[in-house]
Structure formats: C-alpha cells, structure tokens
C-alpha atoms as a PDB file:
ATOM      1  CA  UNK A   1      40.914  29.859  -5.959  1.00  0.00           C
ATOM      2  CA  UNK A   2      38.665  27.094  -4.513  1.00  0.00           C
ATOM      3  CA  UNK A   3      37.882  27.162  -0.940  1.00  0.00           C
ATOM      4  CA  UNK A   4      39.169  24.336   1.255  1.00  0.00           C
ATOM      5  CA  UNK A   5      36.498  22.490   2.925  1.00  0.00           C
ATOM      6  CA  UNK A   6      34.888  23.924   6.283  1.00  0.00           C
ATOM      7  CA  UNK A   7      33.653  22.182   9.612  1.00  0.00           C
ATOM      8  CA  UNK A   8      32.374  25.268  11.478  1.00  0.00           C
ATOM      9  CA  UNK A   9      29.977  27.727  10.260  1.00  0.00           C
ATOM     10  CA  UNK A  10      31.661  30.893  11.059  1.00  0.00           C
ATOM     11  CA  UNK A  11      35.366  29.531  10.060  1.00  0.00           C
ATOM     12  CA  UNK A  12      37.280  31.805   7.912  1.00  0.00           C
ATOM     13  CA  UNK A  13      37.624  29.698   4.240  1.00  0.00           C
ATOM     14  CA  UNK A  14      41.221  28.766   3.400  1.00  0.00           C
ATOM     15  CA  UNK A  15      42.916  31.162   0.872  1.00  0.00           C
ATOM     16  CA  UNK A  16      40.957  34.441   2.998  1.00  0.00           C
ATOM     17  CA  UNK A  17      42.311  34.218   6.420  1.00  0.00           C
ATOM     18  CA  UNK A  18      44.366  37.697   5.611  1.00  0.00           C
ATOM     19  CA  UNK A  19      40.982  39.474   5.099  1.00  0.00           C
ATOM     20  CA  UNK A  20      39.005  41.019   7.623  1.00  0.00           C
ATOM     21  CA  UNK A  21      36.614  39.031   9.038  1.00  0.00           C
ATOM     22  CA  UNK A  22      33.779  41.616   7.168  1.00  0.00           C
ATOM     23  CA  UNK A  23      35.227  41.109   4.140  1.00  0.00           C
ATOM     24  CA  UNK A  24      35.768  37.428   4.054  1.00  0.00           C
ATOM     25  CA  UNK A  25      32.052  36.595   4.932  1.00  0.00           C
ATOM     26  CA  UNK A  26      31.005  38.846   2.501  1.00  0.00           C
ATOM     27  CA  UNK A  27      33.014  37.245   0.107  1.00  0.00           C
ATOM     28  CA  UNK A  28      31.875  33.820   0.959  1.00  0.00           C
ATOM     29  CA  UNK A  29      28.045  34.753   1.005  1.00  0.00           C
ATOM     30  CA  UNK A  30      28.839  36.236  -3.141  1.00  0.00           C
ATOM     31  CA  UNK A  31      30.601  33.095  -3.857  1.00  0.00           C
ATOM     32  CA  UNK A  32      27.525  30.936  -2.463  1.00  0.00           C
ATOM     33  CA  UNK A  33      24.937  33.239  -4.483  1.00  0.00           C
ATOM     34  CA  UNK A  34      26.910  32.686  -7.512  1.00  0.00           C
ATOM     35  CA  UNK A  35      26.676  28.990  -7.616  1.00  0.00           C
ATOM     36  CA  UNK A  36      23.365  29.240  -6.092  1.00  0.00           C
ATOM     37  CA  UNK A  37      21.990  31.009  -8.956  1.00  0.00           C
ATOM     38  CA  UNK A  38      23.614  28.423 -11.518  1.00  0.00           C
ATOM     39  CA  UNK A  39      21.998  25.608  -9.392  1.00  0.00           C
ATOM     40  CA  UNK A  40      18.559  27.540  -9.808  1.00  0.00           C
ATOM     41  CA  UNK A  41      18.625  28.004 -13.232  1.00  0.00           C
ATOM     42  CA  UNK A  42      20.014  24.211 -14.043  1.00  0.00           C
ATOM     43  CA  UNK A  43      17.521  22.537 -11.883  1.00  0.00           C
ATOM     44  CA  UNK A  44      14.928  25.185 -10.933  1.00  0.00           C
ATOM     45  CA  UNK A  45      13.621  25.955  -7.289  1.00  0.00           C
ATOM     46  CA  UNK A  46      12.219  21.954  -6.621  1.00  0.00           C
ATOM     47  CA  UNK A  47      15.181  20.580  -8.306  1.00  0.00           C
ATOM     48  CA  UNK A  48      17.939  22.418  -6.873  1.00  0.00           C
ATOM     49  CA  UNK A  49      20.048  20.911  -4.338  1.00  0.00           C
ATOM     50  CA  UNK A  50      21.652  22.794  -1.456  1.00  0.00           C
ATOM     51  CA  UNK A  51      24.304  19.987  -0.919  1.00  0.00           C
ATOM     52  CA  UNK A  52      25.090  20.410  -4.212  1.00  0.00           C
ATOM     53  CA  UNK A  53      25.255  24.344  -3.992  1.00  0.00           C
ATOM     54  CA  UNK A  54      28.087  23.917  -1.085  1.00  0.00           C
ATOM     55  CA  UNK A  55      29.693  20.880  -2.630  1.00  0.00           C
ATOM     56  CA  UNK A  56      30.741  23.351  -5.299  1.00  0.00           C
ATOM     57  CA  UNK A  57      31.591  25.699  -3.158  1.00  0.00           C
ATOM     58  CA  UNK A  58      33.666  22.975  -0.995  1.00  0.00           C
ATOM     59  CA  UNK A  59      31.878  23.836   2.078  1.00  0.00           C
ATOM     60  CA  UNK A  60      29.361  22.471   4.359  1.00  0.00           C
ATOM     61  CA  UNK A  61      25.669  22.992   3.899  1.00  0.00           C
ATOM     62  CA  UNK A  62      25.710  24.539   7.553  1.00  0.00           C
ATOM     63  CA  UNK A  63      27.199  27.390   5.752  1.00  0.00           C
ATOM     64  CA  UNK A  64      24.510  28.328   3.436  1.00  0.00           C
ATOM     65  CA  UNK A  65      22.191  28.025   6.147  1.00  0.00           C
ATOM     66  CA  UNK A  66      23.820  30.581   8.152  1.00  0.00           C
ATOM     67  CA  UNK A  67      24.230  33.228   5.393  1.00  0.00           C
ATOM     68  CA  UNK A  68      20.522  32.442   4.251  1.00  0.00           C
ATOM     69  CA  UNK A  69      18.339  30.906   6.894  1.00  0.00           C
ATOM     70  CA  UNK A  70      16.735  28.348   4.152  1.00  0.00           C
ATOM     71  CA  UNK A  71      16.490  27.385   0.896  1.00  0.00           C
ATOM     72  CA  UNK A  72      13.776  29.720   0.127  1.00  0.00           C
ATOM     73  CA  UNK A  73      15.807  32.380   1.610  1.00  0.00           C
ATOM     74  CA  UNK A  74      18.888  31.581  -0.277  1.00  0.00           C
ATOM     75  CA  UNK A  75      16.600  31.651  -3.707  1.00  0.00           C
ATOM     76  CA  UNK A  76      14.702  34.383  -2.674  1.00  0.00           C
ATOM     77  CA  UNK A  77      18.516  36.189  -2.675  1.00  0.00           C
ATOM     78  CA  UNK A  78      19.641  34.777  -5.992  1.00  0.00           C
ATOM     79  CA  UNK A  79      16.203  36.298  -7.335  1.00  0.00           C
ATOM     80  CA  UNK A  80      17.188  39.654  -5.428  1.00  0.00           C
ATOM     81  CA  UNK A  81      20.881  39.511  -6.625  1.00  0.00           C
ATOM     82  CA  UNK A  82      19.714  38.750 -10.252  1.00  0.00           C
ATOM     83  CA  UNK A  83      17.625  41.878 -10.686  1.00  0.00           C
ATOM     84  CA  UNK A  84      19.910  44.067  -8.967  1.00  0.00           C
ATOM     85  CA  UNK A  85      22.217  42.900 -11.136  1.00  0.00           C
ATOM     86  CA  UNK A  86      19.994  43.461 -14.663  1.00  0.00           C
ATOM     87  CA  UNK A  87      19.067  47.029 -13.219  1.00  0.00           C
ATOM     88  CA  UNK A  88      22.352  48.154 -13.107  1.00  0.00           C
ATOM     89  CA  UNK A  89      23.416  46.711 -16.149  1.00  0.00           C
ATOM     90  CA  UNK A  90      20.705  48.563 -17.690  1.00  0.00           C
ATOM     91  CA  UNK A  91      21.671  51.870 -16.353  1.00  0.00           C
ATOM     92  CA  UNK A  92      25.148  51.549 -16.920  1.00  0.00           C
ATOM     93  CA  UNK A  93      24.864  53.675 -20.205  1.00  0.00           C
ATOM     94  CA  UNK A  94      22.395  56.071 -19.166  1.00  0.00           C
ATOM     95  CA  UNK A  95      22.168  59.619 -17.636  1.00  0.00           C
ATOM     96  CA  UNK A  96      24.460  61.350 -19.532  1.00  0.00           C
ATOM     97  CA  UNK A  97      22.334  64.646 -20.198  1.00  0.00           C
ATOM     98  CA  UNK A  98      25.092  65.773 -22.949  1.00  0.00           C
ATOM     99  CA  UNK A  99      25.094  63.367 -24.902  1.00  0.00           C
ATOM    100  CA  UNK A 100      22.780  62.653 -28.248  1.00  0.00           C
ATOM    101  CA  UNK A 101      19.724  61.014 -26.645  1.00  0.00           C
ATOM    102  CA  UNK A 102      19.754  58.824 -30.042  1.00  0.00           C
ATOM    103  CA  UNK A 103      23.451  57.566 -29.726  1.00  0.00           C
ATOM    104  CA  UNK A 104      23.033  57.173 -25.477  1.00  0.00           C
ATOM    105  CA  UNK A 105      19.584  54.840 -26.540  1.00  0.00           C
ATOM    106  CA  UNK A 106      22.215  53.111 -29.348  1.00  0.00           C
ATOM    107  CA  UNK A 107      24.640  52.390 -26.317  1.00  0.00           C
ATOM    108  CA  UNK A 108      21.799  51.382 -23.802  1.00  0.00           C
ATOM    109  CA  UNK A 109      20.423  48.323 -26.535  1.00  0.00           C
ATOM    110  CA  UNK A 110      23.835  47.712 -27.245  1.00  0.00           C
ATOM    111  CA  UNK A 111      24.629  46.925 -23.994  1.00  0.00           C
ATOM    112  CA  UNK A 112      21.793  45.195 -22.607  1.00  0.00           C
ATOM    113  CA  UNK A 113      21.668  42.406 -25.762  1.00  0.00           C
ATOM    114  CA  UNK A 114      25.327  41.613 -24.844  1.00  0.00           C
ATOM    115  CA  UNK A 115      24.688  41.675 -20.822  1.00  0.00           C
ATOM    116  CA  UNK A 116      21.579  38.821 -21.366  1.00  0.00           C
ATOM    117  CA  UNK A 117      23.464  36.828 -23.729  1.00  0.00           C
ATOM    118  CA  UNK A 118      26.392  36.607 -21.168  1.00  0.00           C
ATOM    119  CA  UNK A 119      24.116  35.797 -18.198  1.00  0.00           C
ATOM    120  CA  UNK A 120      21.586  33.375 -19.850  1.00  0.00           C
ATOM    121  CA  UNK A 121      21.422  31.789 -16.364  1.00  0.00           C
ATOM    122  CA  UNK A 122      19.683  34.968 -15.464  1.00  0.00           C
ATOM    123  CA  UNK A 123      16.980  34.960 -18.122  1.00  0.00           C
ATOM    124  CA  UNK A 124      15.968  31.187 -16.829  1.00  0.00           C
ATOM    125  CA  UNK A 125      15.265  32.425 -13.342  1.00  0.00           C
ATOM    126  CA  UNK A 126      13.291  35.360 -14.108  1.00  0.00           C
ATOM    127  CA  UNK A 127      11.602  32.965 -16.486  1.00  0.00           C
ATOM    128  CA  UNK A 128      11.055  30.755 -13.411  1.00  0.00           C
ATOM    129  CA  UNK A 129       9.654  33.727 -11.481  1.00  0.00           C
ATOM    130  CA  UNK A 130       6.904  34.235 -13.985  1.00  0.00           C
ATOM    131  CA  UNK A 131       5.774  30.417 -14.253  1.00  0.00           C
ATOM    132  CA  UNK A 132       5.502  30.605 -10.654  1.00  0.00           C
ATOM    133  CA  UNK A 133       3.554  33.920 -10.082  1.00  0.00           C
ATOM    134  CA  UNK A 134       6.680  36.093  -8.991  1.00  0.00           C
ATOM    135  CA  UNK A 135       6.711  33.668  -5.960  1.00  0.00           C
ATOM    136  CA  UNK A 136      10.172  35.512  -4.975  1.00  0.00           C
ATOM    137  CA  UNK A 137       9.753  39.185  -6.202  1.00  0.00           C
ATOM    138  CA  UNK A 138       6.603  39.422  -4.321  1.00  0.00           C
ATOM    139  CA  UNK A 139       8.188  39.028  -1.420  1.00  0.00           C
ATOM    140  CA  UNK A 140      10.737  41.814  -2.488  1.00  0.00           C
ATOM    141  CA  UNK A 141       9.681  45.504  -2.833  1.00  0.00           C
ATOM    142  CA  UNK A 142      13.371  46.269  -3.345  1.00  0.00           C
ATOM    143  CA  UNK A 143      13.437  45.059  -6.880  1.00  0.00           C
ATOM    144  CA  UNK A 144      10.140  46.968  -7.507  1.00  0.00           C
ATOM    145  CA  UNK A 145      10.798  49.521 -10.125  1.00  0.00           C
ATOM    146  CA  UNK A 146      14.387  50.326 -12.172  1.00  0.00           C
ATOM    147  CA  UNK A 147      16.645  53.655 -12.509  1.00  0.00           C
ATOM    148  CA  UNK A 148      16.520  52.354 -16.259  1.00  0.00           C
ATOM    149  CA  UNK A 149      12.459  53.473 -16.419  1.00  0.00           C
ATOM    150  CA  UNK A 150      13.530  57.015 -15.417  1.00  0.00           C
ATOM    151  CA  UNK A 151      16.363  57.352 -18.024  1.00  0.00           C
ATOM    152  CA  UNK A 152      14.623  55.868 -20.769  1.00  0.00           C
ATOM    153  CA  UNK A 153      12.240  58.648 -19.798  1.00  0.00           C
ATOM    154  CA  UNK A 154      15.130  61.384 -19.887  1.00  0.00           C
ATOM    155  CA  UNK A 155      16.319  59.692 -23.008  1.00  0.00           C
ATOM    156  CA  UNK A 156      12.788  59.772 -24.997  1.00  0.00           C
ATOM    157  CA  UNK A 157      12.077  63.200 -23.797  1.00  0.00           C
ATOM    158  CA  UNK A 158      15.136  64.461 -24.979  1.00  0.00           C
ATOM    159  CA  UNK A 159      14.605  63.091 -28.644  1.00  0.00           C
ATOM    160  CA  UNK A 160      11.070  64.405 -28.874  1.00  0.00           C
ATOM    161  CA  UNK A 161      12.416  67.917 -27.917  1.00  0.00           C
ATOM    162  CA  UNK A 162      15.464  67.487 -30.309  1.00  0.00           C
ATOM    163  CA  UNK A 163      12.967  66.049 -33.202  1.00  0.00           C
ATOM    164  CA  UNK A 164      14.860  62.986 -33.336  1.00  0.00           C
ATOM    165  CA  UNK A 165      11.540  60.954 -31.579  1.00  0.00           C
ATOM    166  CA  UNK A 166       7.758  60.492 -31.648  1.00  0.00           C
ATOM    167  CA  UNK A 167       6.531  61.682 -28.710  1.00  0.00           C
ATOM    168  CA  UNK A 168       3.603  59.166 -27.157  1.00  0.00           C
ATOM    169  CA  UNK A 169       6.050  56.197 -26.193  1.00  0.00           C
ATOM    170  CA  UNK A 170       6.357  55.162 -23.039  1.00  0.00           C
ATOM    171  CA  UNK A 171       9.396  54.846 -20.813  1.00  0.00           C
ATOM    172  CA  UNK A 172       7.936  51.446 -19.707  1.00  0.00           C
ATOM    173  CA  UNK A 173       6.838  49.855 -23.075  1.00  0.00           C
ATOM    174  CA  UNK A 174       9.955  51.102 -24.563  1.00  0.00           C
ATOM    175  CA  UNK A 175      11.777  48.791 -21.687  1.00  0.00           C
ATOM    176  CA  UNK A 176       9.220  46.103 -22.117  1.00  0.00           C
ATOM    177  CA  UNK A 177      10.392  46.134 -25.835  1.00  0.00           C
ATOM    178  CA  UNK A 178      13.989  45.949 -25.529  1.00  0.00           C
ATOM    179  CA  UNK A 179      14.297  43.951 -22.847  1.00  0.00           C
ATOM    180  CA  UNK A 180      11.547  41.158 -25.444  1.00  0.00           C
ATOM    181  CA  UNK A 181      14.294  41.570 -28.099  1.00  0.00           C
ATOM    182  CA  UNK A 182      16.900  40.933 -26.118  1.00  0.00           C
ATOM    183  CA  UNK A 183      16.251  38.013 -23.935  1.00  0.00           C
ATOM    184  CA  UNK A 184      14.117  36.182 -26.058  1.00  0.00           C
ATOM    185  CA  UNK A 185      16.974  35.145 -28.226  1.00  0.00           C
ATOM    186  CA  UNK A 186      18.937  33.973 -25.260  1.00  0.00           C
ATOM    187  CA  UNK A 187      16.194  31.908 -24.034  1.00  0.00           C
ATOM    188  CA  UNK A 188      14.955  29.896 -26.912  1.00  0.00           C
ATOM    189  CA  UNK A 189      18.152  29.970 -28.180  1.00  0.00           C
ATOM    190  CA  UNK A 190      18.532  26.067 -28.216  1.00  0.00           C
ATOM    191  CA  UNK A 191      14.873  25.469 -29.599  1.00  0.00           C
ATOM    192  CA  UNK A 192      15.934  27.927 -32.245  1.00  0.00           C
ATOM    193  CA  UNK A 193      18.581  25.928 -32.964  1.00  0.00           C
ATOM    194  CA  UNK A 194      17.252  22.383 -32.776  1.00  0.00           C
ATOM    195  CA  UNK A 195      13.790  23.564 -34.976  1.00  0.00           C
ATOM    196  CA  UNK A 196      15.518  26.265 -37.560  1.00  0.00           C
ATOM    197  CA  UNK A 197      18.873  24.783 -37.126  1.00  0.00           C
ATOM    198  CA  UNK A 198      20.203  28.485 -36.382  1.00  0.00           C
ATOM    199  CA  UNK A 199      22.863  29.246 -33.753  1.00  0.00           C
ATOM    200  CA  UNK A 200      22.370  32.457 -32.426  1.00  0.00           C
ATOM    201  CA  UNK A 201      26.082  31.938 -30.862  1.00  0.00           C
ATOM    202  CA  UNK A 202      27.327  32.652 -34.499  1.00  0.00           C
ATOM    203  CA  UNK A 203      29.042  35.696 -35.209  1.00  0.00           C
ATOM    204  CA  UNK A 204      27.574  36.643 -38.442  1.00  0.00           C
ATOM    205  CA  UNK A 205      24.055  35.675 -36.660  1.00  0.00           C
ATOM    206  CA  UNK A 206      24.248  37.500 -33.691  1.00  0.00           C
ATOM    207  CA  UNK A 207      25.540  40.691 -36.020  1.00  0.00           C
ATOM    208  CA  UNK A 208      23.216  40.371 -37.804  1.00  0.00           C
ATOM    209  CA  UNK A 209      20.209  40.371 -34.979  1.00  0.00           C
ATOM    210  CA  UNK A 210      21.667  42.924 -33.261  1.00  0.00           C
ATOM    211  CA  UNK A 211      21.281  45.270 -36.371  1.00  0.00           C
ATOM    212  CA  UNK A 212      17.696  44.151 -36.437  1.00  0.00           C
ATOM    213  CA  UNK A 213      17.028  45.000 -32.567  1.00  0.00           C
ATOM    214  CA  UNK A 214      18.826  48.173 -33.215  1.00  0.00           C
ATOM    215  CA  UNK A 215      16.959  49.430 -36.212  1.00  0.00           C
ATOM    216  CA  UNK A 216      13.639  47.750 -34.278  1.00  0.00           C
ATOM    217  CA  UNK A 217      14.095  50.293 -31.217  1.00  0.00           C
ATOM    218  CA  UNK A 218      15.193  52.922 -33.074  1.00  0.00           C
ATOM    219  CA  UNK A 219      12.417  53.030 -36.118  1.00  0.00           C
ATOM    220  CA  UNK A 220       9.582  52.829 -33.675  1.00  0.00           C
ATOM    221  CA  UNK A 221      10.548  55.971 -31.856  1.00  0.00           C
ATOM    222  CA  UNK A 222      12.116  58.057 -35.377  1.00  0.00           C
ATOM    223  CA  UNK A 223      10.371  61.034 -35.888  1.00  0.00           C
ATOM    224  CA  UNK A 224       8.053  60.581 -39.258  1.00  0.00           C
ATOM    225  CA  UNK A 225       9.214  63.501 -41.928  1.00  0.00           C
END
C-alpha cells in the first residue's frame, strides 16, 4: 500500500492510522530506508536525490529529515541497515553445534550466493563504501565485526577435529573468500554479459556457478588423504 501524501512531519501516513504511534513511525522510517538504499545504489551518494527518495515514498522531504537529520545521516543508515542486514543473512545457517560442520558450511554458501544475488542493490553500496574509503562505516563501530566470523570459526574447527578439514584456514579469509565468489558475480554481472555475452540470470548458468563456488569452498578446506 502506498502512503498518501503528508504536510506535517509527525502526521500518521494514510493506510497506518490504526497502529500505534511507535509502530507507525517505525514503519515509515523502514519504508524511507528502503527506497533510500535503491536511490543510493542507482545514483550513488552525489547523485542521489532526497526529493526523489520521498517522492517515492509520497511524502514530503521534511519527513526524511526528521527520521535522519541529513542526507549524510540518512546514507550513513542505509550503509548501517545494509550490513546489518548481510550479517544476519550470513548467520542465518550457522550455530547449529549438531549438525555436520561440512553440510552446515554447504548451507551457509548456499545461502549467502542466493541472498547477494537478490539484493544486488546491496553489493553497489558496499562497493561505493570502498571507492570512497569506508566514508560511512568509519563512522559506525556497530557494523565492525560479524557473528558469521565466529561460526565460520566453530564450523572450521569442527571439521579439523572430525577430519573432514585442513586445519590452518582462517575464519576471516574463509569469509573473505566466499563472500569474493559470491558478490562478484552479482556485480559485474552486466559487464559479464555485455563482454562474454553470458547471463548469469540463467538457470543453467547460475547452477552451474554455484556448483563451482561450492566445490571452490569446500576443496580448499578438504582434508588431503
């Protein structure tokens, strides 16, 4: 449901004057980071447009200055929002201590290749954080580390004492890796496609690099016989 245009920054949007008030702003301030952080990733921080961020959201720039103070506030929260939302996508298929630390890793790759080709808005602004020297994360100590690190440690520890790993990987690198397989083909997907003339969006394609990230991550930590 769209949200009927507002004339006062703390008005309750049309469609959400049942909620509490709590629950309606916090509604309004997700709504305003989504199409925020497709505005970012479109235009990039110079380019991006805060009129048109809450013409989208049929609202009145007013109200993104109120949830966010600025525009550097407001991207400074889509960066926040973005890695908060990778972390726990990441995560999402770890910890379980029972389970075989070779299927749980299976699950974890699985899951994060189909999370960054679904959000390929997010791999352009984390891209944009690294041309311009973590400008946002910097500023951010609560993005600073991931629960992922820890269980990838849990994971790799648990294959080494099972046999199933090496041992001398690190929980880090080993993130570093899958997260390089992962989002790389999300963003150079289109030069991919306009040099090679190959559509990662294809079925048979993306089957077919999955296997390969798969059988990447899991032959560089197999045991050797």
């Amino acid at each position: 449901m769209r949200m009927a245009k507002t004339t006062e920054a703390l008005k309750v949007p049309a469609g959400r004057a049942g909620l509490t008030r709590d629950v309606a702003a916090e509604r309004t301030r997700r709504d305003i980071l989504q199409a925020a952080t497709q505005e970012f990733a479109a235009r990039g921080f110079g380019g991006a447009r805060l009129d048109a961020i809450a013409d989208q959201m049929q609202t009145t720039k007013a109200m993104v200055y109120y949830y966010f103070g600025s525009k550097e506030g407001l991207y400074r929260a889509v960066v926040e929002d973005v890695f908060a939302a990778i972390h726990r996508a990441e995560f999402e298929h770890c910890g379980d201590q029972g389970r075989d630390a070779e299927d749980e890793l299976r699950a974890l790759v699985t899951h994060t290749f189909a999370f960054h080709e679904a959000h390929p808005g997010y791999s352009r602004i984390v891209s944009m954080e690294n041309l311009n020297d973590a400008r946002a994360v910097v500023q951010l100590p609560q993005v600073k580390g991931s629960p992922v690190v820890q269980a990838l440690a849990s994971i790799l520890a648990r294959g080494v004492a099972g046999g199933q790993f090496r041992g001398g990987i690190d929980a880090v690198d080993l993130h570093y890796f899958i997260s390089a397989l992962c989002v790389f083909r999300v963003s150079n997907r289109l030069t991919f496609k306009e040099i090679f003339d190959r559509d990662f969006a294809d079925p048979a394609v993306r089957a077919r690099q999955l296997a390969m990230v798969l059988e990447g991550t899991l032959g560089l930590l197999r045991a050797t016989a």
